[in-house]
ModelCIF file with pLDDT and N, C-alpha, C, O atoms, coordinates in Angstrom:
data_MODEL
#
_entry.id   MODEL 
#
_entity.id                         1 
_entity.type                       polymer 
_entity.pdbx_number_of_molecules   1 
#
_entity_poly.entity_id                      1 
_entity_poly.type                           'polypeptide(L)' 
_entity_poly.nstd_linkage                   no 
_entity_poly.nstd_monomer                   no 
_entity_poly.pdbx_seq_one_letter_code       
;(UNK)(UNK)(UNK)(UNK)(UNK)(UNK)(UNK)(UNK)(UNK)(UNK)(UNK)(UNK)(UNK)(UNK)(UNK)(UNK)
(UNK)(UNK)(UNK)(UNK)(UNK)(UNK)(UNK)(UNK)(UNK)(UNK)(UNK)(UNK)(UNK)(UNK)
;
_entity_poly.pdbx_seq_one_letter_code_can   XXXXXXXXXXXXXXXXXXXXXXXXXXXXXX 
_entity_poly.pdbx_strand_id                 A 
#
loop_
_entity_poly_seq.entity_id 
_entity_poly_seq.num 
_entity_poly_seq.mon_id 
_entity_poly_seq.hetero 
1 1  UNK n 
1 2  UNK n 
1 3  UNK n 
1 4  UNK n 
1 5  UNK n 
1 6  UNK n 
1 7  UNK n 
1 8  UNK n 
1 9  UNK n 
1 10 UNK n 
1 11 UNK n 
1 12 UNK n 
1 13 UNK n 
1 14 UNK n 
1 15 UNK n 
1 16 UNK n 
1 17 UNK n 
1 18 UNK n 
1 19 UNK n 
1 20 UNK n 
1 21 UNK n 
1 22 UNK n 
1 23 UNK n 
1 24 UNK n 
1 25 UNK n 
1 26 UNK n 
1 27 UNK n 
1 28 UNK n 
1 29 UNK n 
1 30 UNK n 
#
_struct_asym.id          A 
_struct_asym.entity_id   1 
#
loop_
_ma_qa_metric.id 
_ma_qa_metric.mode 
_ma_qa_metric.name 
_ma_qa_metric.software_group_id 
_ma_qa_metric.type 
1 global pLDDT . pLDDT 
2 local  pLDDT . pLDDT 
#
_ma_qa_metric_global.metric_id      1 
_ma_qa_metric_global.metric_value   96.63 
_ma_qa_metric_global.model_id       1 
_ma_qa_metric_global.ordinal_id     1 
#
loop_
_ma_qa_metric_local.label_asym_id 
_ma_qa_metric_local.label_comp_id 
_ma_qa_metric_local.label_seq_id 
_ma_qa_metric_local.metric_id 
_ma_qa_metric_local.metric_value 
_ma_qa_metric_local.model_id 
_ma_qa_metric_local.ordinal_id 
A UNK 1  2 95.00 1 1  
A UNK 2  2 97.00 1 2  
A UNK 3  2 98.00 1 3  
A UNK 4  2 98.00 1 4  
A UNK 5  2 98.00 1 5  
A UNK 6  2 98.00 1 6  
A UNK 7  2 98.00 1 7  
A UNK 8  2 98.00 1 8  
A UNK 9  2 98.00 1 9  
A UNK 10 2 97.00 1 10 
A UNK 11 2 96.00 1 11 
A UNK 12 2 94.00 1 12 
A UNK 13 2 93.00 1 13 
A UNK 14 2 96.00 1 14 
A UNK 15 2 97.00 1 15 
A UNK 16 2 98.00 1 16 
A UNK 17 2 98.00 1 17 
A UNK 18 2 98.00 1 18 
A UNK 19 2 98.00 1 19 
A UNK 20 2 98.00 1 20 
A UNK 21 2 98.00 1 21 
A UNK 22 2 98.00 1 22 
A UNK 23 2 97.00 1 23 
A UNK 24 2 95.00 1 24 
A UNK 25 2 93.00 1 25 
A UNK 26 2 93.00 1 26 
A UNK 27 2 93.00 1 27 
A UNK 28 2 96.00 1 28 
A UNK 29 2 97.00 1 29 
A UNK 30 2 98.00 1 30 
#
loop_
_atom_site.group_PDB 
_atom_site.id 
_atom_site.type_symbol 
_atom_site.label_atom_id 
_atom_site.label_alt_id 
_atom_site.label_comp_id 
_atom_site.label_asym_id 
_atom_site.label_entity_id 
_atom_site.label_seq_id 
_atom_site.pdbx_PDB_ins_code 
_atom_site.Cartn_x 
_atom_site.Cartn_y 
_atom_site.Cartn_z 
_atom_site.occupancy 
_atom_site.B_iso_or_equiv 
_atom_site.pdbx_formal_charge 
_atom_site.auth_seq_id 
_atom_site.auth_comp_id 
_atom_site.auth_asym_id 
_atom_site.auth_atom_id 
_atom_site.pdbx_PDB_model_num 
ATOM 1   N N  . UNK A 1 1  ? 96.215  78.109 54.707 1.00 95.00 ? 1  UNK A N  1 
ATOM 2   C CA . UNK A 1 1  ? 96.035  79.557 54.545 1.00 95.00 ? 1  UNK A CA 1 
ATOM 3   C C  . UNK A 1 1  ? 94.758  79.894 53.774 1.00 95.00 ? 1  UNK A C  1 
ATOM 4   O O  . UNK A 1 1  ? 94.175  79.064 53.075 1.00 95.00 ? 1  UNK A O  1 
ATOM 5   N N  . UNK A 1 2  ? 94.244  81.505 53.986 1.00 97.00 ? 2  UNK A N  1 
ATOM 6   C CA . UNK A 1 2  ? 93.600  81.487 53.249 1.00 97.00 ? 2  UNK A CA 1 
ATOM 7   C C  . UNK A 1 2  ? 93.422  81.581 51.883 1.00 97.00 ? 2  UNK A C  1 
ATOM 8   O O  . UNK A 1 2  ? 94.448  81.529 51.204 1.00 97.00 ? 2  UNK A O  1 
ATOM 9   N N  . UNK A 1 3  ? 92.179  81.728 51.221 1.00 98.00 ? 3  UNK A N  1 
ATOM 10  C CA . UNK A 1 3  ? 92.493  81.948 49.538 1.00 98.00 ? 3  UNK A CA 1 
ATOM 11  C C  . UNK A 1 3  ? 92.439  83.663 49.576 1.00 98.00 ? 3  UNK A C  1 
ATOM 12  O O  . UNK A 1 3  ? 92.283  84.230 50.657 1.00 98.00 ? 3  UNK A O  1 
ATOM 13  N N  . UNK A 1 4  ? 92.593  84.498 48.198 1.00 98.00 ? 4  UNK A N  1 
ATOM 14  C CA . UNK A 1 4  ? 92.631  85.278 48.106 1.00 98.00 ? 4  UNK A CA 1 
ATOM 15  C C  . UNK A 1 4  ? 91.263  86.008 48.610 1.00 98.00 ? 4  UNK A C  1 
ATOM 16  O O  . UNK A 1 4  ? 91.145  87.041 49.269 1.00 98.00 ? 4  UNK A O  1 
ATOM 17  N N  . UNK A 1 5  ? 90.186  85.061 48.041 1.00 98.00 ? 5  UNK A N  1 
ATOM 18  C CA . UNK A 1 5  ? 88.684  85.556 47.691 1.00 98.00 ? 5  UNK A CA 1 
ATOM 19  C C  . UNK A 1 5  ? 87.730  84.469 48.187 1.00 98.00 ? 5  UNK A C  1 
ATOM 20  O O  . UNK A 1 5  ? 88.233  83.367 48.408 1.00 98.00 ? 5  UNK A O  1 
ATOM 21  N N  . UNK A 1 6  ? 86.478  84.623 48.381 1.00 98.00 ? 6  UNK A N  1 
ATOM 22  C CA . UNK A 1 6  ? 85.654  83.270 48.591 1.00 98.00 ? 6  UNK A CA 1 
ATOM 23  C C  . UNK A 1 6  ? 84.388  84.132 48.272 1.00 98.00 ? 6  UNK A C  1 
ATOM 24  O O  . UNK A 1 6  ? 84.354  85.323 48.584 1.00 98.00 ? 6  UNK A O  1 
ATOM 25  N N  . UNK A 1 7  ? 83.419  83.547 47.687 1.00 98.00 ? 7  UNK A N  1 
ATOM 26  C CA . UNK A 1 7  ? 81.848  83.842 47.508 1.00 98.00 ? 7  UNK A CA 1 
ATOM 27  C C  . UNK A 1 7  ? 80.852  82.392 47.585 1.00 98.00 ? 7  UNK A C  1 
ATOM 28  O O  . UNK A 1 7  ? 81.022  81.248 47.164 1.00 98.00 ? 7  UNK A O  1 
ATOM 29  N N  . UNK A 1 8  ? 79.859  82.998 48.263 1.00 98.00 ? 8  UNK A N  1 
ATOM 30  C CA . UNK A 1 8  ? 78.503  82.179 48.446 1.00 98.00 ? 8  UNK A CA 1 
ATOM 31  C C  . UNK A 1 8  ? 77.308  82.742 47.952 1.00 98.00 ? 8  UNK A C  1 
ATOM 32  O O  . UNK A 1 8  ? 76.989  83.928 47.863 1.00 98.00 ? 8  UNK A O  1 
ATOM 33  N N  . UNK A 1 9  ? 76.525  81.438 47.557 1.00 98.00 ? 9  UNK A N  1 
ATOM 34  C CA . UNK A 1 9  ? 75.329  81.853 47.119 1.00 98.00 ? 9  UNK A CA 1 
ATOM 35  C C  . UNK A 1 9  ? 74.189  81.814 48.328 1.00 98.00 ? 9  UNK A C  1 
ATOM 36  O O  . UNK A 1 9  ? 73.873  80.804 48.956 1.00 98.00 ? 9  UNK A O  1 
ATOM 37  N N  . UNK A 1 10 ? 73.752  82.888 48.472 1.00 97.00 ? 10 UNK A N  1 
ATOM 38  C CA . UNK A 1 10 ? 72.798  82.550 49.343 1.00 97.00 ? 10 UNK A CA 1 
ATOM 39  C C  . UNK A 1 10 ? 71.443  82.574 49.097 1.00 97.00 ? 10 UNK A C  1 
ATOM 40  O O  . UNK A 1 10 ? 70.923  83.438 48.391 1.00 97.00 ? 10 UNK A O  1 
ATOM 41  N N  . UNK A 1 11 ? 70.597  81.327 49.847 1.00 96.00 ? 11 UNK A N  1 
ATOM 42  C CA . UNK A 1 11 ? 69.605  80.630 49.499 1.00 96.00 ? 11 UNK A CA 1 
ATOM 43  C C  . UNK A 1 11 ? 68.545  80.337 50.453 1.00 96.00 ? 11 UNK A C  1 
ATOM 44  O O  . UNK A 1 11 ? 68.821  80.194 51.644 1.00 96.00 ? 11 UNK A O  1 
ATOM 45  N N  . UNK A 1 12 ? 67.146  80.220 49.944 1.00 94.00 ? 12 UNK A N  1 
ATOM 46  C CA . UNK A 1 12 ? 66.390  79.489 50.996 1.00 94.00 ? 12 UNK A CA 1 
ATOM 47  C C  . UNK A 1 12 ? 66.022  80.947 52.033 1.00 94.00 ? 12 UNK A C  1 
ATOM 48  O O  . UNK A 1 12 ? 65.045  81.600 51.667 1.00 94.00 ? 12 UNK A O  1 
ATOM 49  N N  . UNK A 1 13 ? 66.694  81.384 53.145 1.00 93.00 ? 13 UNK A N  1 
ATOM 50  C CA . UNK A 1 13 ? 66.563  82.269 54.080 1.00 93.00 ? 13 UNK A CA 1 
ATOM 51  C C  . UNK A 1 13 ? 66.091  83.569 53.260 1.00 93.00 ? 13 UNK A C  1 
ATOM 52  O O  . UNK A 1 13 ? 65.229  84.382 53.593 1.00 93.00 ? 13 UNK A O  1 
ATOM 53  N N  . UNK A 1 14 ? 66.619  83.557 52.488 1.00 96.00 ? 14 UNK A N  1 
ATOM 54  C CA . UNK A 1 14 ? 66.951  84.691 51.230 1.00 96.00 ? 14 UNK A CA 1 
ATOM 55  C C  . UNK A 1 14 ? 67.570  84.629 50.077 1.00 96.00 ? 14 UNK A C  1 
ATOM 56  O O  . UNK A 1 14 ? 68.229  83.617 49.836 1.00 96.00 ? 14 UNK A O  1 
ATOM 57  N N  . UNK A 1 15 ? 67.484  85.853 48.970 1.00 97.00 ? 15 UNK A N  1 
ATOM 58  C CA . UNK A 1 15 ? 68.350  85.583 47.933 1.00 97.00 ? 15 UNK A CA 1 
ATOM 59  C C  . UNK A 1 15 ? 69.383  86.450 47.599 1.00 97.00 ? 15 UNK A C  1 
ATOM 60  O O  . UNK A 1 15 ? 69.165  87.660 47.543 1.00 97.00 ? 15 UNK A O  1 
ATOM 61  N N  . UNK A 1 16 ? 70.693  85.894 47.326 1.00 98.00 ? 16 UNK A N  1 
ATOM 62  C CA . UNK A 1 16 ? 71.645  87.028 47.487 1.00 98.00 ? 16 UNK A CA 1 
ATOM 63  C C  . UNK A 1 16 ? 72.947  85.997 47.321 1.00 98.00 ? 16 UNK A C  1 
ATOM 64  O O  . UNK A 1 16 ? 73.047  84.771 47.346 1.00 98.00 ? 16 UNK A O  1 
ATOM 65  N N  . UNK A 1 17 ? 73.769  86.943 47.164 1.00 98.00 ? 17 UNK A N  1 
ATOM 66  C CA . UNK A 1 17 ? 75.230  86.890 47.195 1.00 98.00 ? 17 UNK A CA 1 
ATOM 67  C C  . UNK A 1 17 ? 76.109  87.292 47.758 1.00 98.00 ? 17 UNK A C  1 
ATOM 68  O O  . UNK A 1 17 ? 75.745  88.243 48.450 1.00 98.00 ? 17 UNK A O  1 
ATOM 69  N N  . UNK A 1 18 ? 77.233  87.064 47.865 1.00 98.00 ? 18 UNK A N  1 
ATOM 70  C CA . UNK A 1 18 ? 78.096  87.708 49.076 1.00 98.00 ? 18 UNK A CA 1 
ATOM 71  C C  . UNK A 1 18 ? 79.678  87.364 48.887 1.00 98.00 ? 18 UNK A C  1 
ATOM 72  O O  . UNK A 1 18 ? 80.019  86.205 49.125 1.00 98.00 ? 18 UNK A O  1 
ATOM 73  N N  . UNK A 1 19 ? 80.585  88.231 48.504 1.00 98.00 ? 19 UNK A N  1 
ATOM 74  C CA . UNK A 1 19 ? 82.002  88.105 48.273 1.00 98.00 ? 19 UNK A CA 1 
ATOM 75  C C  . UNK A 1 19 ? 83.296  88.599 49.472 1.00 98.00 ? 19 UNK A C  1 
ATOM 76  O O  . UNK A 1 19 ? 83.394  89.795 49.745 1.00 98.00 ? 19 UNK A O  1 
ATOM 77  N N  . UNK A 1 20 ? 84.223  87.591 50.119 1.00 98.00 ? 20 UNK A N  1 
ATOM 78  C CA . UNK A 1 20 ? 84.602  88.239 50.593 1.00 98.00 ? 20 UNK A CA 1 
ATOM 79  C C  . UNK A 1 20 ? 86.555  88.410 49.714 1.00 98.00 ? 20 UNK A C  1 
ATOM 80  O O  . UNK A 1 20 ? 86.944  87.688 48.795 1.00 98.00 ? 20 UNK A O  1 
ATOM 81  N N  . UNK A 1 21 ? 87.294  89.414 50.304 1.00 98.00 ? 21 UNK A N  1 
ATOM 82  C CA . UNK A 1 21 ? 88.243  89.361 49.882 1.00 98.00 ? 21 UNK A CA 1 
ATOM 83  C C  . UNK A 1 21 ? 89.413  89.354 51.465 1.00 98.00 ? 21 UNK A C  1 
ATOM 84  O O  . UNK A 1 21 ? 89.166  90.076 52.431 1.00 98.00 ? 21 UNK A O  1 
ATOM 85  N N  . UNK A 1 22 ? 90.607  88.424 51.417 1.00 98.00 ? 22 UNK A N  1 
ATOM 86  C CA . UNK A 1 22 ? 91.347  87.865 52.860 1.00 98.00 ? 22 UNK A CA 1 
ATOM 87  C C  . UNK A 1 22 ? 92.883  89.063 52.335 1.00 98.00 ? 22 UNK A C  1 
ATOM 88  O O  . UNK A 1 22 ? 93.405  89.125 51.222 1.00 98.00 ? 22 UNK A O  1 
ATOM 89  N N  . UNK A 1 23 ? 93.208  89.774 53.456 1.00 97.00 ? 23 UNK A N  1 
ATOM 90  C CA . UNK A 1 23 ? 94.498  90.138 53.574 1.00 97.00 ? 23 UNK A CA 1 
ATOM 91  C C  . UNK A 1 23 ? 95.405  89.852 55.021 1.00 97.00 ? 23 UNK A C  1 
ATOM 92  O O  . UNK A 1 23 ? 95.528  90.638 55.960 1.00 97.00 ? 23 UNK A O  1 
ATOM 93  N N  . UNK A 1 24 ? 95.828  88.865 54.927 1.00 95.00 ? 24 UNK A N  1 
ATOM 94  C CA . UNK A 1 24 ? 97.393  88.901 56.050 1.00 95.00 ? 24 UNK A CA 1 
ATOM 95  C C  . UNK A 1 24 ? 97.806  89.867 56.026 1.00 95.00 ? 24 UNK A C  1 
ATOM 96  O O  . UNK A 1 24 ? 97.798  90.503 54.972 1.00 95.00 ? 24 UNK A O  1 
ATOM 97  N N  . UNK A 1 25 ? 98.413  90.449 57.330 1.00 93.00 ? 25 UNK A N  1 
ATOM 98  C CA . UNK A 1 25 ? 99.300  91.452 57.733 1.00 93.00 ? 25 UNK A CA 1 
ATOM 99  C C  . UNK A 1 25 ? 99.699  91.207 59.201 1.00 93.00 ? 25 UNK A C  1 
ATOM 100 O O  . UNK A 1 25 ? 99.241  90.284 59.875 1.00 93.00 ? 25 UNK A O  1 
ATOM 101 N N  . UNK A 1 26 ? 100.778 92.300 59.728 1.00 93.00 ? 26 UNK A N  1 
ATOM 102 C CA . UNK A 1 26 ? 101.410 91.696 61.036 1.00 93.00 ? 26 UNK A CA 1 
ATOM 103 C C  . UNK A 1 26 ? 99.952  92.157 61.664 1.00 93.00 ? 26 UNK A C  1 
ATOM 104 O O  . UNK A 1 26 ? 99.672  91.319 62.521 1.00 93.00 ? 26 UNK A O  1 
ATOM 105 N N  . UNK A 1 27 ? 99.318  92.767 61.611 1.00 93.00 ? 27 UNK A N  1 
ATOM 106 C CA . UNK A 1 27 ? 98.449  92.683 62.787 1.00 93.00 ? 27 UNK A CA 1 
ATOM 107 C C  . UNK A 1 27 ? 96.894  91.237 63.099 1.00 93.00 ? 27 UNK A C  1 
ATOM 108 O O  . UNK A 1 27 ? 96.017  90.942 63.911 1.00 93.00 ? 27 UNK A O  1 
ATOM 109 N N  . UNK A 1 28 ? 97.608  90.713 61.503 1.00 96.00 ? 28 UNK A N  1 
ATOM 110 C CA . UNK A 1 28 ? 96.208  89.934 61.506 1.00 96.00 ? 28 UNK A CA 1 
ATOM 111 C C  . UNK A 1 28 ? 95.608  89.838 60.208 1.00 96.00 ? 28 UNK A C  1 
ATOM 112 O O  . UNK A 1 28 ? 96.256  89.942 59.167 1.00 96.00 ? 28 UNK A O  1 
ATOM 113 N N  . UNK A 1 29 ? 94.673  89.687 60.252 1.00 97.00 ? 29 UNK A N  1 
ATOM 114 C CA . UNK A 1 29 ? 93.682  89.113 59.110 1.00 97.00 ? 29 UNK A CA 1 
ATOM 115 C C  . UNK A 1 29 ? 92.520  90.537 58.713 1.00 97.00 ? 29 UNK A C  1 
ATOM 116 O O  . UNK A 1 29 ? 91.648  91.066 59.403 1.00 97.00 ? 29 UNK A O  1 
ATOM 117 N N  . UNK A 1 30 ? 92.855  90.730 57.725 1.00 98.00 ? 30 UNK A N  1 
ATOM 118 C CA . UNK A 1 30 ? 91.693  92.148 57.230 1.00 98.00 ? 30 UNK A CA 1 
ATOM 119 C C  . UNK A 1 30 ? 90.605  91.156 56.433 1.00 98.00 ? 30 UNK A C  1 
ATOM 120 O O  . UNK A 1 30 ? 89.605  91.638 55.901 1.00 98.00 ? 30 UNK A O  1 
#
């Protein structure tokens, strides 16, 4: 399953960051 949260650093191409947050539900994945 998934985790609640996940973040990356992003590098090289550019500089930046990026957070996502995972919700289950009957229709799926938000």
């Amino acid at each position: 399953p998934l985790p609640p949260s996940a973040a990356w650093l992003h590098r090289d191409a550019r500089t930046g960051f990026e957070v996502t947050y995972f919700r289950d539900d009957a229709r799926g994945v938000l």
